[in-house]
N, C-alpha and C. Protein backbone atom coordinates (compact mmCIF):
# COMPACT_ATOMS: atom_id res chain seq x y z
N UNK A 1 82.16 71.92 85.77
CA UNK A 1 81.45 72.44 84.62
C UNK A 1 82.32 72.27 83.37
N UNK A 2 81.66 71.95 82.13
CA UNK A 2 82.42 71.32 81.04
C UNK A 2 81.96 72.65 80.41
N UNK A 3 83.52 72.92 79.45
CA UNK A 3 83.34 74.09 78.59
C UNK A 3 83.23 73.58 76.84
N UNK A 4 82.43 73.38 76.51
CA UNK A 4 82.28 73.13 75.03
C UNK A 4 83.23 74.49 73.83
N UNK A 5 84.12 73.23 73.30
CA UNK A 5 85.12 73.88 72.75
C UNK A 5 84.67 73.76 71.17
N UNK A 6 84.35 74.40 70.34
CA UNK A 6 83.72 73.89 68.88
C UNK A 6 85.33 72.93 68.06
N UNK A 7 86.35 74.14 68.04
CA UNK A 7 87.38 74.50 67.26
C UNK A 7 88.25 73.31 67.85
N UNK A 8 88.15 72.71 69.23
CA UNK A 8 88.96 71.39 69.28
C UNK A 8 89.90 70.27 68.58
N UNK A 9 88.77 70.07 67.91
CA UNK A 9 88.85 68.64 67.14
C UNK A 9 89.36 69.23 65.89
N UNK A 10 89.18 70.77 65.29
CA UNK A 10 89.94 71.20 64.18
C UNK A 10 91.35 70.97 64.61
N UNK A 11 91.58 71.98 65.86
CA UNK A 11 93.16 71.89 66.37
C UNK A 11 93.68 70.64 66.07
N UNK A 12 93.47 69.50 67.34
CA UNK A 12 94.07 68.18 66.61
C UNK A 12 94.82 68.02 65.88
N UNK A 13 93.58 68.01 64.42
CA UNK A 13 94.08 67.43 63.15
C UNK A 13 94.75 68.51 62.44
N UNK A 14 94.50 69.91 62.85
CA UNK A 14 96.64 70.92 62.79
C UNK A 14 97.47 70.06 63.04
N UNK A 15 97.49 70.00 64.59
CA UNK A 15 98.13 69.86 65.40
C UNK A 15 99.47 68.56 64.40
N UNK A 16 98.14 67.58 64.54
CA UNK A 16 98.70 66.34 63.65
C UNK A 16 99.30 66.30 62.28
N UNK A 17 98.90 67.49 61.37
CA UNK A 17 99.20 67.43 60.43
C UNK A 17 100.40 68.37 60.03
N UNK A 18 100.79 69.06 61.20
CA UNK A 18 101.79 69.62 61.12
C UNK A 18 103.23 68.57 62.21
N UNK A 19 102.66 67.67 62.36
CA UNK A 19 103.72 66.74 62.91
C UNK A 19 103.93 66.73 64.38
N UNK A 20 103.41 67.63 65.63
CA UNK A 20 103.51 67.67 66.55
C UNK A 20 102.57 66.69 66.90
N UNK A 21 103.08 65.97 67.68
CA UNK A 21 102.37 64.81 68.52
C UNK A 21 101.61 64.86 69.89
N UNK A 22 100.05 64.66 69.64
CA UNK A 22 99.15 65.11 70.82
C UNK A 22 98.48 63.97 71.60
N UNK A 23 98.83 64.66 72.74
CA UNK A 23 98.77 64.15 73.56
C UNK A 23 100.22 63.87 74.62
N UNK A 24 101.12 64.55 73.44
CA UNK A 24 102.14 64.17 74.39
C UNK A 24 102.85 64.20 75.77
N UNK A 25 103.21 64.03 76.41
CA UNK A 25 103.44 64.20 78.07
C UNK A 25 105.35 65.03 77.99
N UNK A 26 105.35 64.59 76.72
CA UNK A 26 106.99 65.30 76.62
C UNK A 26 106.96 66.86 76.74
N UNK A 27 105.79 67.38 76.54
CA UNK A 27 106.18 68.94 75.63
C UNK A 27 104.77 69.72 76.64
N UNK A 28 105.44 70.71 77.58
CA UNK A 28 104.32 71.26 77.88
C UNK A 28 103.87 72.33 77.21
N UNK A 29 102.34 72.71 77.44
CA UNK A 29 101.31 72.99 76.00
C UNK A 29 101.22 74.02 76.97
N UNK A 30 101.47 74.26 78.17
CA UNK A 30 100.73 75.77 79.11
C UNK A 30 101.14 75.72 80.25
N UNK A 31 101.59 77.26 80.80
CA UNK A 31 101.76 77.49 82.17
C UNK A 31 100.16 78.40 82.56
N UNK A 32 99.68 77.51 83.44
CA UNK A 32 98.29 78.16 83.76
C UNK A 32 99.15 79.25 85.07
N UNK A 33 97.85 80.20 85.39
CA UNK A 33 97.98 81.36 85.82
C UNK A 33 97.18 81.79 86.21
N UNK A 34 97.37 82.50 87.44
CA UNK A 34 95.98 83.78 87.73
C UNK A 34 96.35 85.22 87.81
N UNK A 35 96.02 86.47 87.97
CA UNK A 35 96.14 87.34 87.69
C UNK A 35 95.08 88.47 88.63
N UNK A 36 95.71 88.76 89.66
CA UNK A 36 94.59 89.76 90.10
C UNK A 36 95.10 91.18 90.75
N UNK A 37 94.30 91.83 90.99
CA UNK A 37 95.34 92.92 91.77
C UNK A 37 94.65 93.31 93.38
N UNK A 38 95.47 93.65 94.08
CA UNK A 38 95.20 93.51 94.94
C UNK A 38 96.13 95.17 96.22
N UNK A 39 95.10 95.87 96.12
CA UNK A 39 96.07 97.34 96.33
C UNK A 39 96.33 98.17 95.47
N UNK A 40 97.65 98.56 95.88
CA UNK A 40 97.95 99.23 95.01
C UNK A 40 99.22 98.36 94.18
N UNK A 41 99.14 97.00 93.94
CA UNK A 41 99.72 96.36 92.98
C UNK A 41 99.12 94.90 92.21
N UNK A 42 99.98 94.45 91.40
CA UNK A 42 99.22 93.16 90.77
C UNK A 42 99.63 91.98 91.37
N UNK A 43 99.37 91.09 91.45
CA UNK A 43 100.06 89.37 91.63
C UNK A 43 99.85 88.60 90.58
N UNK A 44 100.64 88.05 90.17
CA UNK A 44 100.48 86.94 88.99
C UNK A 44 101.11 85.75 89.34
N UNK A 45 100.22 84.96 89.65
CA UNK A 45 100.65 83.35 90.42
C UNK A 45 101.14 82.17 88.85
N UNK A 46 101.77 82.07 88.73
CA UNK A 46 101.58 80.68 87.71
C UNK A 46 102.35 79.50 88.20
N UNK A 47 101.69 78.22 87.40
CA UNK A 47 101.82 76.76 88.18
C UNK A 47 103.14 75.95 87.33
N UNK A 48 103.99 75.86 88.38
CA UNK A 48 105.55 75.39 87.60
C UNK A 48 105.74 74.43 88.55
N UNK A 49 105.01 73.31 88.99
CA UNK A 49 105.12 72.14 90.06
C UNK A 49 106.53 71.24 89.29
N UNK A 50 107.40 71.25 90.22
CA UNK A 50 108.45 70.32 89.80
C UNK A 50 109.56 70.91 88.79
N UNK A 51 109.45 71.93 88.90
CA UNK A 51 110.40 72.73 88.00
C UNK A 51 111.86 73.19 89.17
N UNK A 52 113.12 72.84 88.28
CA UNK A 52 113.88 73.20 89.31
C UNK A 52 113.81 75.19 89.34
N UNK A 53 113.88 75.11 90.38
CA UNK A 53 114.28 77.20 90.89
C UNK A 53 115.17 77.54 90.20
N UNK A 54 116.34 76.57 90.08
CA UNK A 54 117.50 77.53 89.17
C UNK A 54 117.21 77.86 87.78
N UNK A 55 116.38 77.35 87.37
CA UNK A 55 115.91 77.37 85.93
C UNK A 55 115.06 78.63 85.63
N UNK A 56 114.22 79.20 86.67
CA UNK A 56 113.00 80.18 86.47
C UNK A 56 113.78 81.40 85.91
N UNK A 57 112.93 82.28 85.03
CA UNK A 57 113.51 82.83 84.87
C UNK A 57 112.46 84.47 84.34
N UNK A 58 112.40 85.35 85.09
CA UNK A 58 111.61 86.48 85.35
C UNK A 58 112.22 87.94 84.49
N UNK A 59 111.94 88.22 83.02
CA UNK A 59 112.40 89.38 82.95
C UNK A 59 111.51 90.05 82.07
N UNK A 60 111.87 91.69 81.72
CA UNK A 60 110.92 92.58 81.13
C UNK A 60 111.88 93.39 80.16
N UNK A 61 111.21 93.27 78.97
CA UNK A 61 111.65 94.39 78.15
C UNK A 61 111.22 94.86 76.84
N UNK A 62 110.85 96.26 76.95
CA UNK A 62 110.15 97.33 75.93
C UNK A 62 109.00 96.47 76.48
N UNK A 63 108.40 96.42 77.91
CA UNK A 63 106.71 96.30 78.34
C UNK A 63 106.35 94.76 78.48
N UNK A 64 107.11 94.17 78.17
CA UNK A 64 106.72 92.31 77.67
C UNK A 64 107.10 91.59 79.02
N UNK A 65 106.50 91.07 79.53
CA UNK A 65 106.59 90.55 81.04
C UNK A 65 107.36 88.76 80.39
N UNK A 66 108.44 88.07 80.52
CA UNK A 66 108.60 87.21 80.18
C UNK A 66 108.96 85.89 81.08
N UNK A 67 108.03 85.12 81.41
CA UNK A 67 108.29 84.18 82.43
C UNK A 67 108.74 82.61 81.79
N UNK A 68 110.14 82.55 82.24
CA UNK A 68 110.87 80.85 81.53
C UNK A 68 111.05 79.95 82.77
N UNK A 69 110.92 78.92 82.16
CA UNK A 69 111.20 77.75 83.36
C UNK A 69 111.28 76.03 82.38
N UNK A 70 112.34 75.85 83.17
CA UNK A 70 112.71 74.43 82.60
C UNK A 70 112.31 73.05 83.74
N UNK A 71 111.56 71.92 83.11
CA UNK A 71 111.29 70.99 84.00
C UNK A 71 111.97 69.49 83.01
N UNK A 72 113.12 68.78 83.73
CA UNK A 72 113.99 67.98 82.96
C UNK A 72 113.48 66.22 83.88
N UNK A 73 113.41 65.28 82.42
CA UNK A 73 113.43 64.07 83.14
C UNK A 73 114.77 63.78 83.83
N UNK A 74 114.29 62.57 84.69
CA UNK A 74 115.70 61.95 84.82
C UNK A 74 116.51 61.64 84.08
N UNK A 75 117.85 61.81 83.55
CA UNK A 75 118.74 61.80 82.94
C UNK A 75 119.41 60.47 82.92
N UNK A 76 118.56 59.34 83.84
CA UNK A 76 119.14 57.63 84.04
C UNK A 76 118.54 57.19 82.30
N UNK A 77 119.35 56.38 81.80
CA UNK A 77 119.01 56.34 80.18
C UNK A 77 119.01 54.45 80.68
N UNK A 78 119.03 53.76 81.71
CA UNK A 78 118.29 52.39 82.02
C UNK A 78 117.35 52.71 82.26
N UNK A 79 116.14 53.66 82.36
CA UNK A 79 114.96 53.52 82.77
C UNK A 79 114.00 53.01 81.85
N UNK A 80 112.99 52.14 82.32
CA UNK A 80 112.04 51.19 81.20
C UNK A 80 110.61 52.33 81.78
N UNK A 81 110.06 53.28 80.83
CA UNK A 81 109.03 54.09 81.43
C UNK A 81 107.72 53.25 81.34
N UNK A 82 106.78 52.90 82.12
CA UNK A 82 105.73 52.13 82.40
C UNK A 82 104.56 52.90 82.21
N UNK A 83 104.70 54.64 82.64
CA UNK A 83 103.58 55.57 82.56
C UNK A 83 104.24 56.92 82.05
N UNK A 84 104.29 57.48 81.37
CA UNK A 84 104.77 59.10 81.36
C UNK A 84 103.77 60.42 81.01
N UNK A 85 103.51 60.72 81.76
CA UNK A 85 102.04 61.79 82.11
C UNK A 85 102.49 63.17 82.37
N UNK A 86 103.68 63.17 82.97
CA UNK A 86 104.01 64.66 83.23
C UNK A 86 105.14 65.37 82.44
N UNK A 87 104.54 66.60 82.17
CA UNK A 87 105.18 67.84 80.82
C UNK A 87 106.78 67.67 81.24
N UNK A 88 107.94 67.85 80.42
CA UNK A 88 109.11 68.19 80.66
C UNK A 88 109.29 69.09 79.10
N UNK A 89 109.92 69.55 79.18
CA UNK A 89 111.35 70.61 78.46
C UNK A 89 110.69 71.98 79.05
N UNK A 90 110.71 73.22 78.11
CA UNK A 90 110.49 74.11 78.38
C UNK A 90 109.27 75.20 78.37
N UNK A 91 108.82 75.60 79.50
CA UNK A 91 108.15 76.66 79.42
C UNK A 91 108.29 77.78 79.53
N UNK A 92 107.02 78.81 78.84
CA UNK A 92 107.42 80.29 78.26
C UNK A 92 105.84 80.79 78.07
N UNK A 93 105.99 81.91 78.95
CA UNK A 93 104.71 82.66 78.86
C UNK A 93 105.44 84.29 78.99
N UNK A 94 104.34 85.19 77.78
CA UNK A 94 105.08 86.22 77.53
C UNK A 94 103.68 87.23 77.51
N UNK A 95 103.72 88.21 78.70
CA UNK A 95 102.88 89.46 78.68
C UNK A 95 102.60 90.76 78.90
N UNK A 96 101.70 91.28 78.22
CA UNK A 96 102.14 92.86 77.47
C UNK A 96 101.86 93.68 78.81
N UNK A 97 102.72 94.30 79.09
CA UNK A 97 102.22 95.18 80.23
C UNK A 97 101.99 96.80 80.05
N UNK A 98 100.98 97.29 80.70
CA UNK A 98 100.72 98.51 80.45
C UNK A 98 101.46 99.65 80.74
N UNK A 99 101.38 100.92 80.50
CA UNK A 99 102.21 101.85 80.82
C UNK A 99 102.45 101.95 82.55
N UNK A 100 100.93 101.67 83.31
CA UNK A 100 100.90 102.12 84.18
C UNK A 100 101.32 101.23 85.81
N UNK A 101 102.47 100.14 85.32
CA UNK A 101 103.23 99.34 85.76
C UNK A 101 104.93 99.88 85.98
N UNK A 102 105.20 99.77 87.53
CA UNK A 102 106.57 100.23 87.49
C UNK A 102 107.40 98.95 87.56
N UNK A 103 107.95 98.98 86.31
CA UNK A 103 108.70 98.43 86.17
C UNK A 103 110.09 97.88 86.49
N UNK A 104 110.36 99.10 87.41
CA UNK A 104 111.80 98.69 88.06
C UNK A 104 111.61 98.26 89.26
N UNK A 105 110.42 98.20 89.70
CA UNK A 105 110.40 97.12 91.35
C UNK A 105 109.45 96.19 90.91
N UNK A 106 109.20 95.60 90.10
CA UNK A 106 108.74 94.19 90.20
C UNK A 106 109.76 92.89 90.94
N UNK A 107 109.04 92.22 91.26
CA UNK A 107 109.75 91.15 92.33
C UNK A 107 108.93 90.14 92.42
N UNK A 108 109.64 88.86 92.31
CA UNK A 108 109.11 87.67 92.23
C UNK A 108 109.66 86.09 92.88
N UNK A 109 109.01 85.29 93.70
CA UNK A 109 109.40 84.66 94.36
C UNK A 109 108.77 82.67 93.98
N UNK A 110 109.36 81.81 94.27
CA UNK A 110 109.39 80.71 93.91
C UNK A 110 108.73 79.72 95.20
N UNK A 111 108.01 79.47 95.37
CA UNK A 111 107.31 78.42 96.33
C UNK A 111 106.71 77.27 96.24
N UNK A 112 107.14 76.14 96.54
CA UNK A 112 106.08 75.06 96.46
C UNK A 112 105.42 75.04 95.17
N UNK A 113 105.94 75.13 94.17
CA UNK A 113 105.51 74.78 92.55
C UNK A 113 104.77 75.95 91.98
N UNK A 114 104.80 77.18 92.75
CA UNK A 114 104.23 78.25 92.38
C UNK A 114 105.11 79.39 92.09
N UNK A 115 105.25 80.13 91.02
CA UNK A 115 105.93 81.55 90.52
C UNK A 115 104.97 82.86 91.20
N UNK A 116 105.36 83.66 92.00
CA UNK A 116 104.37 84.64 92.01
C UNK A 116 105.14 85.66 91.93
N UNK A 117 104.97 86.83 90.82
CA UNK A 117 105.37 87.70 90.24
C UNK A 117 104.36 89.23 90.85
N UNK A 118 105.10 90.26 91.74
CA UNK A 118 104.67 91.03 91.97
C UNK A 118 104.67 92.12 90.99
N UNK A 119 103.48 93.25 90.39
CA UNK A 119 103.70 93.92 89.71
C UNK A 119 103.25 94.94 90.16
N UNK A 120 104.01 95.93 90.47
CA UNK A 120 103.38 97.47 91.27
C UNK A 120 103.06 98.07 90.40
N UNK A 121 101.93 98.79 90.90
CA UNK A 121 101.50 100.46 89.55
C UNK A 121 102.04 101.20 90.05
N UNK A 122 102.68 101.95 88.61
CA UNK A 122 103.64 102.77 89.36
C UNK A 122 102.50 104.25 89.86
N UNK A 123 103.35 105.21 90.47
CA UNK A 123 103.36 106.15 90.90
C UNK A 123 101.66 107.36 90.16
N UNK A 124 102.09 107.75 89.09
CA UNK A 124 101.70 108.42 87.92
C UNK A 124 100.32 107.57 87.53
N UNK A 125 100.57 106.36 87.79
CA UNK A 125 98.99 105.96 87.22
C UNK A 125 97.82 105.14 88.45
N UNK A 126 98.36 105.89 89.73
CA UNK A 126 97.39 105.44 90.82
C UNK A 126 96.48 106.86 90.16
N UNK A 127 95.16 106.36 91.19
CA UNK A 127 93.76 107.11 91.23
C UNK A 127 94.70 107.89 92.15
N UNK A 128 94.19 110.01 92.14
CA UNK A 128 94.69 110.69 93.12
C UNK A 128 93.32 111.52 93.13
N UNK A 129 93.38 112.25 94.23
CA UNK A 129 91.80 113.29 94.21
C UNK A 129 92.95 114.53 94.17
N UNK A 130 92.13 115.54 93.21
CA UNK A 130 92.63 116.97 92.98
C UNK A 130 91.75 117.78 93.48
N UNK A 131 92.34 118.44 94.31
CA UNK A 131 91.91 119.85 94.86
C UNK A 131 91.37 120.33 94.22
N UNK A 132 90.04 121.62 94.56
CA UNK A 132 89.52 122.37 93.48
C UNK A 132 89.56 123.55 95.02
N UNK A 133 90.18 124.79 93.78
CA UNK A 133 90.58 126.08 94.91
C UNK A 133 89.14 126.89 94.40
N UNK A 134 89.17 127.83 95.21
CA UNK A 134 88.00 128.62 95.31
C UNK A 134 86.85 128.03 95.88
N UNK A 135 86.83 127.54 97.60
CA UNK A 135 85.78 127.11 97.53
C UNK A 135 85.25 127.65 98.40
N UNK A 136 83.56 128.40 98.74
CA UNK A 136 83.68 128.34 100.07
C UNK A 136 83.91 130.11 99.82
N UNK A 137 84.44 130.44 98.73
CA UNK A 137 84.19 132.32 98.81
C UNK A 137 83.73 132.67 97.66
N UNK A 138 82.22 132.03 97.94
CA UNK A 138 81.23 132.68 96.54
C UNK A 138 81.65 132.72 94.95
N UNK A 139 79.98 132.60 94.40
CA UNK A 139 81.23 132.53 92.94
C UNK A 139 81.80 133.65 92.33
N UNK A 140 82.16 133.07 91.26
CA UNK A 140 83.11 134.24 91.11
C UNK A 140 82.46 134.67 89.86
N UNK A 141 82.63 135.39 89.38
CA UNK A 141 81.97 136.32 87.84
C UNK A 141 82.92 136.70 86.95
N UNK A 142 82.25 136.31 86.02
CA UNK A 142 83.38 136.89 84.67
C UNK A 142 82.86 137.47 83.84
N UNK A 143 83.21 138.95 83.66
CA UNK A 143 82.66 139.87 82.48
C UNK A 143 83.32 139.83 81.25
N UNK A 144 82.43 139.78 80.09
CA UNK A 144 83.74 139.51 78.70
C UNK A 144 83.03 141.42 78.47
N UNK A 145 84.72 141.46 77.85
CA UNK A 145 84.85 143.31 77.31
C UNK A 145 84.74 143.13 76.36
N UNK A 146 84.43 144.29 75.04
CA UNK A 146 85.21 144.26 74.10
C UNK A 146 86.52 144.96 73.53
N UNK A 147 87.18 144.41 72.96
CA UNK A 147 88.11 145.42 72.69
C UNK A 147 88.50 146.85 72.99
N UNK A 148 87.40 147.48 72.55
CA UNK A 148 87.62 148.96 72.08
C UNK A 148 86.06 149.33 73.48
N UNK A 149 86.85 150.56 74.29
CA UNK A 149 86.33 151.43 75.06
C UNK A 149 85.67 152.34 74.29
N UNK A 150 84.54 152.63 74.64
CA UNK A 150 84.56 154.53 74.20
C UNK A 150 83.92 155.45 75.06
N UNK A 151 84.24 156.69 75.14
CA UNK A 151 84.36 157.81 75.85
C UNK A 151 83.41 158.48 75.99
């Protein structure tokens, strides 16, 4: 299914007129991603195919979820390139996380060209059911007084 983009063809000619070159295969434009939750925590998968592991780089601070990763050509400077299609230098995706994320056990692991970033809710902002006392011995009644008795 094709998504009709109006604002496209404006971008572009930004794009172009601010000097960045489109179409390029040098400069990646996006780390795609999914995002779901599942329990009582989140998963956030994003696609870093060919990126070395030592490069990734997973951290948080004041709420900002920040995911880096570097993908480098070959460094042979005889190479005559015939096709160049795939993104290299650096990627960076940065997101706001809510209060109700614990932040000190997030954990994240590197697989087969995939980042998956675990994000637990913390404690304080799971769904809990609250007791309601008095149940079960009739209701109860409340008389309002006023102030002043008299005799």
């Amino acid at each position: 299914m094709l998504r009709f983009d109006p604002f496209h063809d404006i971008d572009t000619v930004a794009r172009q007129l601010l000097g960045e070159t489109v179409g390029s295969a040098r400069a990646p434009r996006f780390m795609p991603m999914d995002l779901f939750k599942a329990g009582d925590h989140y998963v956030l998968n994003a696609d870093l195919p060919g990126v070395d592991p030592g490069s990734v780089e997973v951290s948080v601070d004041n709420g900002t979820l920040t995911l880096k990763a570097q993908r480098s050509l070959p460094s042979d400077q005889n190479v005559q390139w015939v096709a160049s299609e795939r993104f290299a230098g650096s990627y960076m995706r940065q997101l706001s996380l809510g209060e109700g994320i614990d932040t000190d056990h997030i954990s994240a692991t590197y697989n087969d060209g995939v980042l998956s970033v675990t994000l637990p809710i913390a404690e304080k902002a799971k769904p809990r059911r609250i007791e309601i006392g008095g149940m079960g011995k009739g209701p109860k009644t409340i008389e309002a007084s006023s102030g002043s008795q008299s005799s």
